[in-house]
Every structure is written in structure tokens, then in C-alpha cells.
N, C-alpha and C. Protein backbone atom coordinates (compact mmCIF):
# COMPACT_ATOMS: atom_id res chain seq x y z
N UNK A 1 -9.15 24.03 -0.88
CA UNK A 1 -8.99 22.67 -1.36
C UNK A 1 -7.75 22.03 -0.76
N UNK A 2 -6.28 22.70 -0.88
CA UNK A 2 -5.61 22.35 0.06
C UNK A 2 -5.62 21.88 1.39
N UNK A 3 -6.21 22.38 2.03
CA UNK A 3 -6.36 22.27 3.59
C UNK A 3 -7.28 21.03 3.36
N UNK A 4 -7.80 20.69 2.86
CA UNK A 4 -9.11 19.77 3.07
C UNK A 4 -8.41 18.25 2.64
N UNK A 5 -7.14 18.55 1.52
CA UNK A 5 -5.94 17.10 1.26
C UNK A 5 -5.53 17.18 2.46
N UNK A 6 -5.07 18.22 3.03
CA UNK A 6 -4.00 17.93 4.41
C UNK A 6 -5.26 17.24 5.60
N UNK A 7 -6.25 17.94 5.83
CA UNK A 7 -7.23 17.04 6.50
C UNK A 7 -7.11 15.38 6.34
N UNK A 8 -7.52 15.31 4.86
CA UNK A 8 -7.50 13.50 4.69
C UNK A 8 -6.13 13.24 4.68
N UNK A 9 -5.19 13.33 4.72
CA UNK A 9 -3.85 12.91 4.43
C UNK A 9 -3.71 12.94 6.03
N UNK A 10 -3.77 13.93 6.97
CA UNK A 10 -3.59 13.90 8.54
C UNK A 10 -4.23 12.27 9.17
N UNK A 11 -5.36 12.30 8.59
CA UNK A 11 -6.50 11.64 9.22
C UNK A 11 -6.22 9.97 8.79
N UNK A 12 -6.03 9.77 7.27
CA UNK A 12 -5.12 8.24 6.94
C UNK A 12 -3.73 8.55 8.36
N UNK A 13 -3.17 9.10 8.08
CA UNK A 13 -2.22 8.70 9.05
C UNK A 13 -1.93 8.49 9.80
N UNK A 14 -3.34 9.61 10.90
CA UNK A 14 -3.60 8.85 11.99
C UNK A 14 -3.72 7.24 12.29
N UNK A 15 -4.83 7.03 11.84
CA UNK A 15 -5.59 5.69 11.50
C UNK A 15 -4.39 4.70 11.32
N UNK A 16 -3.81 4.96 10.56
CA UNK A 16 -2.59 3.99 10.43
C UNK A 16 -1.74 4.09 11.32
N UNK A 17 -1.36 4.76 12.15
CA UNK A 17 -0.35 4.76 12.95
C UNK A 17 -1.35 4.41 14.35
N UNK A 18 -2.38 4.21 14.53
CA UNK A 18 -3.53 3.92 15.30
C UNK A 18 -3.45 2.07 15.00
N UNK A 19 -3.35 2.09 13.75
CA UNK A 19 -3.26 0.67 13.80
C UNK A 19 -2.15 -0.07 13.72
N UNK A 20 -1.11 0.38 13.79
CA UNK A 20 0.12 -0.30 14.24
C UNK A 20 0.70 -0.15 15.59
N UNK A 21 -0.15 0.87 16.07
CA UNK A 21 0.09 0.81 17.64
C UNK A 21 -0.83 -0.91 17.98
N UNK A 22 -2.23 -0.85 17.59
CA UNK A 22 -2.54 -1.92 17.87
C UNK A 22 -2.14 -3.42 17.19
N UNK A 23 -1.77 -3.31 16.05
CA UNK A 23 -0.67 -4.33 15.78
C UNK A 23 0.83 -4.87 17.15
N UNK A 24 1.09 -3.94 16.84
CA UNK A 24 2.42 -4.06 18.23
C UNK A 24 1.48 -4.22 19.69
N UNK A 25 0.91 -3.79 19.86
CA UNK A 25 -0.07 -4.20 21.18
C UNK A 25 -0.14 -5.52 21.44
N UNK A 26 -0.97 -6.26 19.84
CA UNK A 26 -0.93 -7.55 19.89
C UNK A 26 0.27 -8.43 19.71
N UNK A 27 0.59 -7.81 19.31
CA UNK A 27 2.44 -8.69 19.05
C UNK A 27 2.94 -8.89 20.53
N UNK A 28 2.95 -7.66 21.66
CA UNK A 28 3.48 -7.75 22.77
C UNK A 28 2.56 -8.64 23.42
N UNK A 29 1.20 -8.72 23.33
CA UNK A 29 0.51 -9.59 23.76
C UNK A 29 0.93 -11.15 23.88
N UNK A 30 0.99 -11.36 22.53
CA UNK A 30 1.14 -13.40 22.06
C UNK A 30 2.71 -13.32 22.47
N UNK A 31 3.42 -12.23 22.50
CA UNK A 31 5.03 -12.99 22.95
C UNK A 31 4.79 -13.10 24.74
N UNK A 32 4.21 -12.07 25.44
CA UNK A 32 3.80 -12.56 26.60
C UNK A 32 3.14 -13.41 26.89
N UNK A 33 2.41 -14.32 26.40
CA UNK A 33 1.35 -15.53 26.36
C UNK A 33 2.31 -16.65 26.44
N UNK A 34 3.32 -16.54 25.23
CA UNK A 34 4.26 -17.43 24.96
C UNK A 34 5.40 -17.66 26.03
N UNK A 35 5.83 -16.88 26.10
CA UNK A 35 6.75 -16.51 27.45
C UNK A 35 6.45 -17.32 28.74
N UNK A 36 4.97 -16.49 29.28
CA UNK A 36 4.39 -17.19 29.91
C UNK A 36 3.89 -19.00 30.35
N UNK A 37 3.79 -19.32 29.47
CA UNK A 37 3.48 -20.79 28.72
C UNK A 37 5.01 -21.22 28.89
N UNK A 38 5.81 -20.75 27.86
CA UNK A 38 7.36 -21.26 28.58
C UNK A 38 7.90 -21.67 29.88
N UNK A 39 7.52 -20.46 30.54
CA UNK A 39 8.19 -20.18 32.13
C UNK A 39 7.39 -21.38 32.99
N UNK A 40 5.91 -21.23 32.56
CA UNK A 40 5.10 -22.51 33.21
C UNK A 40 5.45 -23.61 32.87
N UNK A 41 6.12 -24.12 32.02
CA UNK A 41 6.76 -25.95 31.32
C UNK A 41 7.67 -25.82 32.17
N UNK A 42 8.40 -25.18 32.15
CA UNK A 42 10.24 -25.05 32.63
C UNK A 42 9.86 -25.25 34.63
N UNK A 43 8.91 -24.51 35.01
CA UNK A 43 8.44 -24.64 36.28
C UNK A 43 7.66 -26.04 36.83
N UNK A 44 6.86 -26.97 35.82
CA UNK A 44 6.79 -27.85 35.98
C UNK A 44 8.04 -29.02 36.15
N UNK A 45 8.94 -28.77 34.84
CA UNK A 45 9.89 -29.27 34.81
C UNK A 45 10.50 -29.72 35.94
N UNK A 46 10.95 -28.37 36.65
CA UNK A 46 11.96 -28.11 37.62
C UNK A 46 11.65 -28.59 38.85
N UNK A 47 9.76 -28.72 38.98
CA UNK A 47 8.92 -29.40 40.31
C UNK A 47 9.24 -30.97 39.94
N UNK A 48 9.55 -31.07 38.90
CA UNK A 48 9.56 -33.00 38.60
C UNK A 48 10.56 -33.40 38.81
N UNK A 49 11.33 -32.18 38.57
CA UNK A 49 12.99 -32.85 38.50
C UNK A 49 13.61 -32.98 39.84
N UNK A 50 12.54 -32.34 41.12
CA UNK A 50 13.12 -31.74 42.39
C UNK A 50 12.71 -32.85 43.05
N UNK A 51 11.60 -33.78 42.57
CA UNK A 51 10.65 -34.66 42.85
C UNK A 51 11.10 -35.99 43.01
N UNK A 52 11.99 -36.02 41.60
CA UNK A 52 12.72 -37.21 41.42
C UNK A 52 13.60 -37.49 42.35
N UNK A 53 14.34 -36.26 42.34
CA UNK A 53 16.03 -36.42 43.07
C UNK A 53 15.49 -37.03 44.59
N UNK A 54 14.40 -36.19 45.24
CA UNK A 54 13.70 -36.93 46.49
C UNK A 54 12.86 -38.02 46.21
């Protein structure tokens, strides 16, 4: 009976630590999206601003 708690108790924990890997997966995801999206405004920016001065 023991062994068979440590089974389910192994196996939740997996799972959960399975899903906070994919939590943080997605987290690293949308801050790279964002980032991305940033760097692209700031790069427009910098084409307008280079645009003007000429």
C-alpha cells in the first residue's frame, strides 16, 4: 500500500512540475513576443527619425 502512495504522490508531482515547466515556457514565450514588438517600434522609430534629419 505504501509504494502505491509513493507511486501517486511521484506521479502528481511529476505532472506538476511538467506543468510549470510549460507555464514558464509560455511566460518566456509572450516576453519574447513583447520584446520583439518593442525592438520593431523603436526600429521604425529610428528609420523615421533618420528620415527626417535627411
Amino acid at each position: 500500500m505504501y509504494l502505491i502512495d509513493q507511486d501517486l504522490v511521484r506521479s502528481h508531482m511529476d505532472q506538476r512540475l511538467a506543468e510549470a515547466g510549460q507555464a514558464a515556457r509560455a511566460r518566456r514565450l509572450a516576453s519574447a513576443r513583447r520584446w520583439s514588438r518593442r525592438a520593431a517600434r523603436a526600429s521604425q522609430r529610428a528609420a523615421r527619425a533618420n528620415s527626417a534629419v535627411w
